[in-house]
N, C-alpha and C. Protein backbone atom coordinates (compact mmCIF):
# COMPACT_ATOMS: atom_id res chain seq x y z
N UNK A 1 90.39 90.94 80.14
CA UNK A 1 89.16 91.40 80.72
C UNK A 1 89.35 92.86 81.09
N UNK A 2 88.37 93.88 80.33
CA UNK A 2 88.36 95.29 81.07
C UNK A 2 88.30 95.53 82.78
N UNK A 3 88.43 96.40 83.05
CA UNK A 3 87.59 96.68 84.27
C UNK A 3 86.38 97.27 84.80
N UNK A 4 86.00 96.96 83.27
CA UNK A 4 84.58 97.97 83.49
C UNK A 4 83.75 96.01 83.26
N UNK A 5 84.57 94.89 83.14
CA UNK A 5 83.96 93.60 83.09
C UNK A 5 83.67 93.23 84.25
N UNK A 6 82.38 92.99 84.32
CA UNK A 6 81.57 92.48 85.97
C UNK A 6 82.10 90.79 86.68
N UNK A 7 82.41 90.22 85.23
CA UNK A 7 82.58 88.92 85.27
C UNK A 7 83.72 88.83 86.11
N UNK A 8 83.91 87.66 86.87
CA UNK A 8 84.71 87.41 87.70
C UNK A 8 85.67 86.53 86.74
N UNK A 9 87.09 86.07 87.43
CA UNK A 9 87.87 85.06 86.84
C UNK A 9 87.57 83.95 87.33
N UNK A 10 87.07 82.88 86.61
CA UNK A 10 86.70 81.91 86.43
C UNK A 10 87.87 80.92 86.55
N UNK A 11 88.66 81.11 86.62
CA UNK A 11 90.42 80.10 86.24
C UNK A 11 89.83 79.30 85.09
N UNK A 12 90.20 78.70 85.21
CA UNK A 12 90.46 76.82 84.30
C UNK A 12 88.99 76.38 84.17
N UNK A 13 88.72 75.99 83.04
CA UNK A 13 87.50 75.22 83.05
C UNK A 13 87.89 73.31 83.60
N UNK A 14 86.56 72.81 83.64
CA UNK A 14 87.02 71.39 84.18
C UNK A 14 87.27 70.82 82.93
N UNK A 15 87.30 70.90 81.70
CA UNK A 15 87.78 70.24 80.53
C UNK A 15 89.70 70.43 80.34
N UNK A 16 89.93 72.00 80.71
CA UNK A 16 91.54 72.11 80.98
C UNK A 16 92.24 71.83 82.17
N UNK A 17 91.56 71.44 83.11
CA UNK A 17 91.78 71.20 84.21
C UNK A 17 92.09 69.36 84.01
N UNK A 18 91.07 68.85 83.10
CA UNK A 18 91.57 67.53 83.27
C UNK A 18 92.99 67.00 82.19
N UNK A 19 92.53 68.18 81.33
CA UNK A 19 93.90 68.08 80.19
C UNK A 19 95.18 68.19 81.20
N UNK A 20 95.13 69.15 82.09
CA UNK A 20 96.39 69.24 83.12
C UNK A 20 96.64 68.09 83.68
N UNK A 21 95.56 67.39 84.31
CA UNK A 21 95.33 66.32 84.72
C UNK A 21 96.22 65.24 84.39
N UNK A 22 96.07 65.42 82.67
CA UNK A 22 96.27 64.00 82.11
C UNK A 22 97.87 64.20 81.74
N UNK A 23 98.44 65.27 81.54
CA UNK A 23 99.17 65.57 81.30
C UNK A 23 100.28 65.40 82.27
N UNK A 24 99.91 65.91 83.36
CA UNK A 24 100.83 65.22 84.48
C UNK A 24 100.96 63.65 84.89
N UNK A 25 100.02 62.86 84.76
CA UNK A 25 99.84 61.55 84.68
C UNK A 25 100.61 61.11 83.84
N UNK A 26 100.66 61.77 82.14
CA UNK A 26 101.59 61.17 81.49
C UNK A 26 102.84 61.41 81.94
N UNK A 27 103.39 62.58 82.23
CA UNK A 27 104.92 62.48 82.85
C UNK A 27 105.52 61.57 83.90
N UNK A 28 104.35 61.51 84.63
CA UNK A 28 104.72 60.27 86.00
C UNK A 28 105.14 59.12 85.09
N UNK A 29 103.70 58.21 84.46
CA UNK A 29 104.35 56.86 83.78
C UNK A 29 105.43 57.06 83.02
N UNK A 30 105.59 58.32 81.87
CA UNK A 30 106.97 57.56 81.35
C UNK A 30 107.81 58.43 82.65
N UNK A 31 108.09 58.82 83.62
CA UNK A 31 109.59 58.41 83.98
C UNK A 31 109.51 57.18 84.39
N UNK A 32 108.38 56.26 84.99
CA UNK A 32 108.73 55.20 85.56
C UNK A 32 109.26 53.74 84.59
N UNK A 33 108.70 54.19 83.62
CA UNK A 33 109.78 53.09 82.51
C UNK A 33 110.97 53.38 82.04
N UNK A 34 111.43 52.13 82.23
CA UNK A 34 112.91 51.86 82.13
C UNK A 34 113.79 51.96 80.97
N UNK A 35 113.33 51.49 79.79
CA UNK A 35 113.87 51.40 78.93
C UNK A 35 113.58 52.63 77.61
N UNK A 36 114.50 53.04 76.67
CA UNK A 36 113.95 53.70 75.69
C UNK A 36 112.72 52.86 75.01
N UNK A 37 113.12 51.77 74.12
CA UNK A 37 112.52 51.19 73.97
C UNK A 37 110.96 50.69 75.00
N UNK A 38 110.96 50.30 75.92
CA UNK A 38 110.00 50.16 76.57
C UNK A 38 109.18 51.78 76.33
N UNK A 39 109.47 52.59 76.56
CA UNK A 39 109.15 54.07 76.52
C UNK A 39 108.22 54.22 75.61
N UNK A 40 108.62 53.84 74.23
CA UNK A 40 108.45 54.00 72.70
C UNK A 40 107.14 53.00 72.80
N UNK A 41 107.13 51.60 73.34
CA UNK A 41 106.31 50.87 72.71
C UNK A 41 104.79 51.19 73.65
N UNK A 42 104.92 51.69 75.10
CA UNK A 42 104.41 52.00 75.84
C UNK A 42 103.38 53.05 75.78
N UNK A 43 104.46 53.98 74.57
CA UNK A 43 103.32 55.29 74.27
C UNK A 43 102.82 55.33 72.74
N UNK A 44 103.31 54.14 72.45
CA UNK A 44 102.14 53.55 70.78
C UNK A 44 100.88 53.18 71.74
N UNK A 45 100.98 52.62 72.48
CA UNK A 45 99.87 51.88 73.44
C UNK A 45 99.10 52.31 73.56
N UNK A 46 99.85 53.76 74.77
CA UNK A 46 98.77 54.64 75.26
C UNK A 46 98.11 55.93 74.39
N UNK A 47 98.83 56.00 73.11
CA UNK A 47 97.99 56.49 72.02
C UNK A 47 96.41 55.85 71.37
N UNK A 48 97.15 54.92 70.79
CA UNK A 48 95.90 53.47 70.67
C UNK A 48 95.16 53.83 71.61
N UNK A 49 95.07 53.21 73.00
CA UNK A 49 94.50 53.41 73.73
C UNK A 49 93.27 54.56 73.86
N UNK A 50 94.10 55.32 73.70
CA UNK A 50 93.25 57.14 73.98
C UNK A 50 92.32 57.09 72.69
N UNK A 51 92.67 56.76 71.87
CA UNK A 51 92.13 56.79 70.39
C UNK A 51 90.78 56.11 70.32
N UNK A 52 90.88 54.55 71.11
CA UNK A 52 90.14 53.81 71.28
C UNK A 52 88.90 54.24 71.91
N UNK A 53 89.35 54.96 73.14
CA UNK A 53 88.08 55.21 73.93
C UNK A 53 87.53 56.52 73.63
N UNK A 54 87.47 57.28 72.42
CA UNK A 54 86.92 57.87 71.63
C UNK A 54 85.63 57.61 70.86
N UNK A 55 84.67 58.93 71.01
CA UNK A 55 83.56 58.07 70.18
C UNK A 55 83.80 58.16 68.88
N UNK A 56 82.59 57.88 67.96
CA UNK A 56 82.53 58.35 66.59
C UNK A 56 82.27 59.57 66.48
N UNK A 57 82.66 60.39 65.81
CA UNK A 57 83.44 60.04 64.77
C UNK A 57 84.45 60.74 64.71
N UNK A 58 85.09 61.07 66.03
CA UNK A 58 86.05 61.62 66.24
C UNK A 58 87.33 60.27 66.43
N UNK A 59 86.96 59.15 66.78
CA UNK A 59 88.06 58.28 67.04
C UNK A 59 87.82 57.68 65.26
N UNK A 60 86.87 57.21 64.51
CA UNK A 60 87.49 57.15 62.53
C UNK A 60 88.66 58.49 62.49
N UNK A 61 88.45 59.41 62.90
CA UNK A 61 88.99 60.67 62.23
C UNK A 61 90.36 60.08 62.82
N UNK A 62 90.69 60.24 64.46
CA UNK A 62 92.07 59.86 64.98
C UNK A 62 92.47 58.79 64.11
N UNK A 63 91.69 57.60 63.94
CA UNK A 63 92.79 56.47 63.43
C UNK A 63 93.48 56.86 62.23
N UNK A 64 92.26 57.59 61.48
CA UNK A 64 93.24 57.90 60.32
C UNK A 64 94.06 58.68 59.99
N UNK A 65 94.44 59.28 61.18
CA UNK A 65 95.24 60.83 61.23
C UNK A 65 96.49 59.94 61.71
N UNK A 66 96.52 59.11 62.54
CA UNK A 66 97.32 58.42 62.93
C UNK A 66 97.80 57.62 61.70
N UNK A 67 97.23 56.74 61.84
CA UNK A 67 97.76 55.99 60.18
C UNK A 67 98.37 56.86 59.20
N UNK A 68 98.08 57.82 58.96
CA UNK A 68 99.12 59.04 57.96
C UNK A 68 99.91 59.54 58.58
N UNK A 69 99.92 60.19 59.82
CA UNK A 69 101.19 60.62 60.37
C UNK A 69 101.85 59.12 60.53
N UNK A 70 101.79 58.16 60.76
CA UNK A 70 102.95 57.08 61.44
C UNK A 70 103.49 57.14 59.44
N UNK A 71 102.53 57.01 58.84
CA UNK A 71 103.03 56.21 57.50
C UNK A 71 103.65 57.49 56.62
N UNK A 72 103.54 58.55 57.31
CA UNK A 72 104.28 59.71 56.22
C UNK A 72 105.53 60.67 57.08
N UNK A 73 105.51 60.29 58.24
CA UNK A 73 106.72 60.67 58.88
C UNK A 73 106.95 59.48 59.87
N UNK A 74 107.29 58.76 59.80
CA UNK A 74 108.38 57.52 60.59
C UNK A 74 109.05 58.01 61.98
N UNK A 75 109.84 59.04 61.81
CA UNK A 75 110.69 59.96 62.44
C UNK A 75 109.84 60.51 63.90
N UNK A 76 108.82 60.59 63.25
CA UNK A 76 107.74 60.86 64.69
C UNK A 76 107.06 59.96 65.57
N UNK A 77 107.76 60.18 66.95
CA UNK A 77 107.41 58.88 67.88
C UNK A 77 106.08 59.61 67.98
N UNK A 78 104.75 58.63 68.34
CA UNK A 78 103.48 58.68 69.27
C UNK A 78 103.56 59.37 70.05
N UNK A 79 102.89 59.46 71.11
CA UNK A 79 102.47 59.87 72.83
C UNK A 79 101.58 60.90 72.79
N UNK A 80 101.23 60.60 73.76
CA UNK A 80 100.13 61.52 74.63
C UNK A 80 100.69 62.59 75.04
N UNK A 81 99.34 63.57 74.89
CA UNK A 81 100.03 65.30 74.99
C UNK A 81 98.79 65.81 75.49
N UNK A 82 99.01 65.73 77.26
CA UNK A 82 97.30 66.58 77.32
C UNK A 82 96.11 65.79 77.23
N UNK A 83 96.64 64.52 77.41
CA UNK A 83 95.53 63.37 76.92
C UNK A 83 95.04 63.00 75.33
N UNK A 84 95.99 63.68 74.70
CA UNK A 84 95.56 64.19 73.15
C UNK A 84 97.05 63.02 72.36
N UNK A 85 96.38 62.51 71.40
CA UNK A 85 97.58 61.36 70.51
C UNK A 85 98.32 62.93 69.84
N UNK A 86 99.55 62.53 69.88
CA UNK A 86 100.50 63.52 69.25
C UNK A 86 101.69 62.94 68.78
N UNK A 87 102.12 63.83 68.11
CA UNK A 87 103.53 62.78 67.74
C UNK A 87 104.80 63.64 67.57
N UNK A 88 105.66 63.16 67.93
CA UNK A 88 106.73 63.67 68.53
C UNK A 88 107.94 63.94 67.77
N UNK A 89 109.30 64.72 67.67
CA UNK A 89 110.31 64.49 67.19
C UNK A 89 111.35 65.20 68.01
N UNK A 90 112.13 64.11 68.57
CA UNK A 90 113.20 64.26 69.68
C UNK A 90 112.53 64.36 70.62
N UNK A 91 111.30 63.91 71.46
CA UNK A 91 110.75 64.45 72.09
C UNK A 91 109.78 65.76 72.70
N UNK A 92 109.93 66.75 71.54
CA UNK A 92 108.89 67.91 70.97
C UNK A 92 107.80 67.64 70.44
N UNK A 93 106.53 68.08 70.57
CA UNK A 93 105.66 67.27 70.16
C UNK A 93 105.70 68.47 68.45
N UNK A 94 105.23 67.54 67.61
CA UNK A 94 104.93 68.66 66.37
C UNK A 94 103.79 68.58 65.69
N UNK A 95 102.70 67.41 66.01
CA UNK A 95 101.24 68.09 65.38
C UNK A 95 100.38 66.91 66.32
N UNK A 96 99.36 66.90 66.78
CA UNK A 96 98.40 66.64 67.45
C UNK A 96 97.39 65.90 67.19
N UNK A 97 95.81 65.73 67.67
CA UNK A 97 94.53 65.26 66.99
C UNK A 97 94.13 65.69 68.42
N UNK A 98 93.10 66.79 68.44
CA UNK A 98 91.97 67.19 69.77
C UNK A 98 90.78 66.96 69.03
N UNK A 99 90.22 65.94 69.92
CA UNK A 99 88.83 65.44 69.82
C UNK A 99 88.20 66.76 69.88
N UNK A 100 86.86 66.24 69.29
CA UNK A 100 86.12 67.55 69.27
C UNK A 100 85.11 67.28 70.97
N UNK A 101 85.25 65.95 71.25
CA UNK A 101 84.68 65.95 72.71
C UNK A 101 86.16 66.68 73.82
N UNK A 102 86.96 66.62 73.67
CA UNK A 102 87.90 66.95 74.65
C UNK A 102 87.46 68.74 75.14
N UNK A 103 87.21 69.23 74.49
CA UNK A 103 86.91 70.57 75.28
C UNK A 103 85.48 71.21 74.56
N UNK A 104 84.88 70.23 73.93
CA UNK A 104 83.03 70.17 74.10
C UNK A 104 83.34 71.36 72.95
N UNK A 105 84.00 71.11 71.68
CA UNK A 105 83.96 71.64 70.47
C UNK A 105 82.91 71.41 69.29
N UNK A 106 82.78 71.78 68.45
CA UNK A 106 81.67 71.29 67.34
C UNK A 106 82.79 70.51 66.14
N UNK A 107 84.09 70.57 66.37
CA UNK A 107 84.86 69.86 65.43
C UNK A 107 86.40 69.55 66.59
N UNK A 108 86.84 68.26 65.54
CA UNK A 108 87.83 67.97 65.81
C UNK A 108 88.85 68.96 65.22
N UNK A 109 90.35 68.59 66.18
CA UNK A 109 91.22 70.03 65.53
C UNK A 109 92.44 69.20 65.14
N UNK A 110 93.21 69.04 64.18
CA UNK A 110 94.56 68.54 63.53
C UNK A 110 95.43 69.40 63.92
N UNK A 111 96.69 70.08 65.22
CA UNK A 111 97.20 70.91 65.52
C UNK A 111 98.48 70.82 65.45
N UNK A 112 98.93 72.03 64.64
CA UNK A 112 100.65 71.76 64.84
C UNK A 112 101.80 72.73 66.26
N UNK A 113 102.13 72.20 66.73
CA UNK A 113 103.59 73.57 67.41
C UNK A 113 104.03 74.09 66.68
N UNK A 114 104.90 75.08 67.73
CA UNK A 114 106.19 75.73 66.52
C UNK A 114 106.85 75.29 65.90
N UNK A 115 107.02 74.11 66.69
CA UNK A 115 108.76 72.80 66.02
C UNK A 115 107.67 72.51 64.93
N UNK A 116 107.10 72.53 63.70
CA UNK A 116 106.56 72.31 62.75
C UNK A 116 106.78 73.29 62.02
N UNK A 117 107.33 72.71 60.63
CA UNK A 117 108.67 73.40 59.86
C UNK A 117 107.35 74.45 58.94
N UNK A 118 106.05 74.66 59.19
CA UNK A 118 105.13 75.01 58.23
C UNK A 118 105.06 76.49 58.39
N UNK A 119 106.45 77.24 58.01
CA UNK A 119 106.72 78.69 58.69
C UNK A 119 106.27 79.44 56.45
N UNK A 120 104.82 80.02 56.47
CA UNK A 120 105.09 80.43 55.22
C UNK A 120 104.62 81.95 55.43
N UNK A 121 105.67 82.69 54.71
CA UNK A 121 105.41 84.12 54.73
C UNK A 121 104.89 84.74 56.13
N UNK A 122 104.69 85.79 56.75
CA UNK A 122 104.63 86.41 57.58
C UNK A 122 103.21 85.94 58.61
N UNK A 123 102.40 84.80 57.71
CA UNK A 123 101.13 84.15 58.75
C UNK A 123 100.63 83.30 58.35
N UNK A 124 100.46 81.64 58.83
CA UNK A 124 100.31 80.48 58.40
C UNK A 124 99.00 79.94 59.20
N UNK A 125 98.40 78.94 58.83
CA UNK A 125 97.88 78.50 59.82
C UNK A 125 98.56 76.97 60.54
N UNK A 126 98.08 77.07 61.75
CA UNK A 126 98.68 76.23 62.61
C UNK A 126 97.57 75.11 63.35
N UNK A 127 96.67 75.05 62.65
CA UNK A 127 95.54 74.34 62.77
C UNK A 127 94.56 74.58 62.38
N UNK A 128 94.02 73.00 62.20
CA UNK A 128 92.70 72.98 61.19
C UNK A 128 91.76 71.75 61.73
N UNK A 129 90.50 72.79 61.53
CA UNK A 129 89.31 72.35 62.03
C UNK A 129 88.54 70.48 60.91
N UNK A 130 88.70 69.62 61.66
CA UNK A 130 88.07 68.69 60.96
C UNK A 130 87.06 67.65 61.03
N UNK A 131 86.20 68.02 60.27
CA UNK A 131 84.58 67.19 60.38
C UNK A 131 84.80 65.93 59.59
N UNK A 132 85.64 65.45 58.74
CA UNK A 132 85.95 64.31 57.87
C UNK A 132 87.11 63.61 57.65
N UNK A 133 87.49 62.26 57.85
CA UNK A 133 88.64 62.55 56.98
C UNK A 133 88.32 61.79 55.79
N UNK A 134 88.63 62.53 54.47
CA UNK A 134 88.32 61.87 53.51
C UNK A 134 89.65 61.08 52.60
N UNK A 135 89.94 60.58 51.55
CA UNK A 135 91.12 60.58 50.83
C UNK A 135 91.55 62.22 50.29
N UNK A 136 90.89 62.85 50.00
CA UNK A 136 91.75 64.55 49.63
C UNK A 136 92.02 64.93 51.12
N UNK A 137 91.50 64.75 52.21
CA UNK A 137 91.82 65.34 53.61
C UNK A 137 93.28 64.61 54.08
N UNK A 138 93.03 63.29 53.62
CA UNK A 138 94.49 62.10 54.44
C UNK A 138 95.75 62.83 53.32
N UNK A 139 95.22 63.29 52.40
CA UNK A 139 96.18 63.75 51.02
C UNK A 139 96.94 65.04 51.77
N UNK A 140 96.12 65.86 51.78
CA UNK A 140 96.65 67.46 53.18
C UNK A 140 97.46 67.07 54.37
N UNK A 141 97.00 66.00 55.18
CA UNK A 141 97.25 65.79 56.16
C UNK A 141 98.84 65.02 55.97
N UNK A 142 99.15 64.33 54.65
CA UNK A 142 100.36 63.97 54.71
C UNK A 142 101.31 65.16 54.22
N UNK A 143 100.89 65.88 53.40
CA UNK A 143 101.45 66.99 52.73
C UNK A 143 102.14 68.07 54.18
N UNK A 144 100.97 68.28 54.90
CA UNK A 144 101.25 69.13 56.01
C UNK A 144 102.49 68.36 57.26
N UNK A 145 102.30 67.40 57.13
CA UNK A 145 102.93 66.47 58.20
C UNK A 145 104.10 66.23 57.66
N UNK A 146 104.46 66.25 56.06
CA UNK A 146 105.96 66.21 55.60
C UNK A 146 106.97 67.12 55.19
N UNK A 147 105.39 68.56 55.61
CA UNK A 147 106.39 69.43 55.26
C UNK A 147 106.75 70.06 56.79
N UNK A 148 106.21 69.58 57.91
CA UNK A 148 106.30 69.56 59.80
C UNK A 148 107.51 69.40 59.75
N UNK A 149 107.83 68.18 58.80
CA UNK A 149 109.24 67.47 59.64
C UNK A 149 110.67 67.87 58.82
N UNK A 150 109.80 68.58 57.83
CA UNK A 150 111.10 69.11 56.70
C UNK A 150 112.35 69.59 56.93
């Protein structure tokens, strides 16, 4: 913001504010489980879960983003990231699914981190905007997700 900008700082909107929200919530439950295992099966759950209470047609889009990431990288545990299904390796998260309701977008977003091996030439993209998933989209989406974990 200049200083010639009248606008005040606004902080956090209430859409990142609840992502913080959720985000800290998730750290509380998993420390309180015990087991790795318990851990693991706990945050297939609370993925599902999150996925579930999604409308259309942003929760078709999650399931099937899910269903290709579980079925084209193995290696990547589930969990919640921000309230957002993500999936993990070693505990890093490496690509995402943000509803397009989560911060009152016109599309859903497929997002990767850095720990996502998709480093090409000097500028890549690191997310992509999605209104469908079709069979050529689930086709990208495994392509991108196997070359994440490469």
């Amino acid at each position: 913001m200049s200083s010639t900008d009248n606008r005040g700082y606004e902080g956090f909107s209430a859409e990142e504010r609840a992502a913080m929200k959720d985000h800290a919530q998730e750290l509380k439950s998993a420390a309180r489980r015990t087991s790795r295992a318990d851990k693991a099966a706990q945050a297939v759950q609370d993925v599902l879960t999150k996925i579930g209470e999604m409308r259309d047609p942003d929760r078709i889009m999650a399931e099937r983003v899910h269903a290709v990431v579980t079925a084209t990288a193995p290696t990547l545990a589930p969990k919640l990231w921000y309230g957002m299904p993500a999936y993990a390796l070693e505990g890093k998260v490496v690509c995402f699914f943000q509803s397009a309701e989560k911060f009152k977008t016109r599309y859903a977003t497929l997002g990767f981190s850095d720990q996502a091996q998709l480093d090409e030439g000097t500028m890549w993209a690191s997310a992509f905007a999605l209104t469908e998933v079709t069979p050529e989209v689930e086709a990208r989406i495994a392509a991108l997700v196997k070359q994440a974990v490469s």
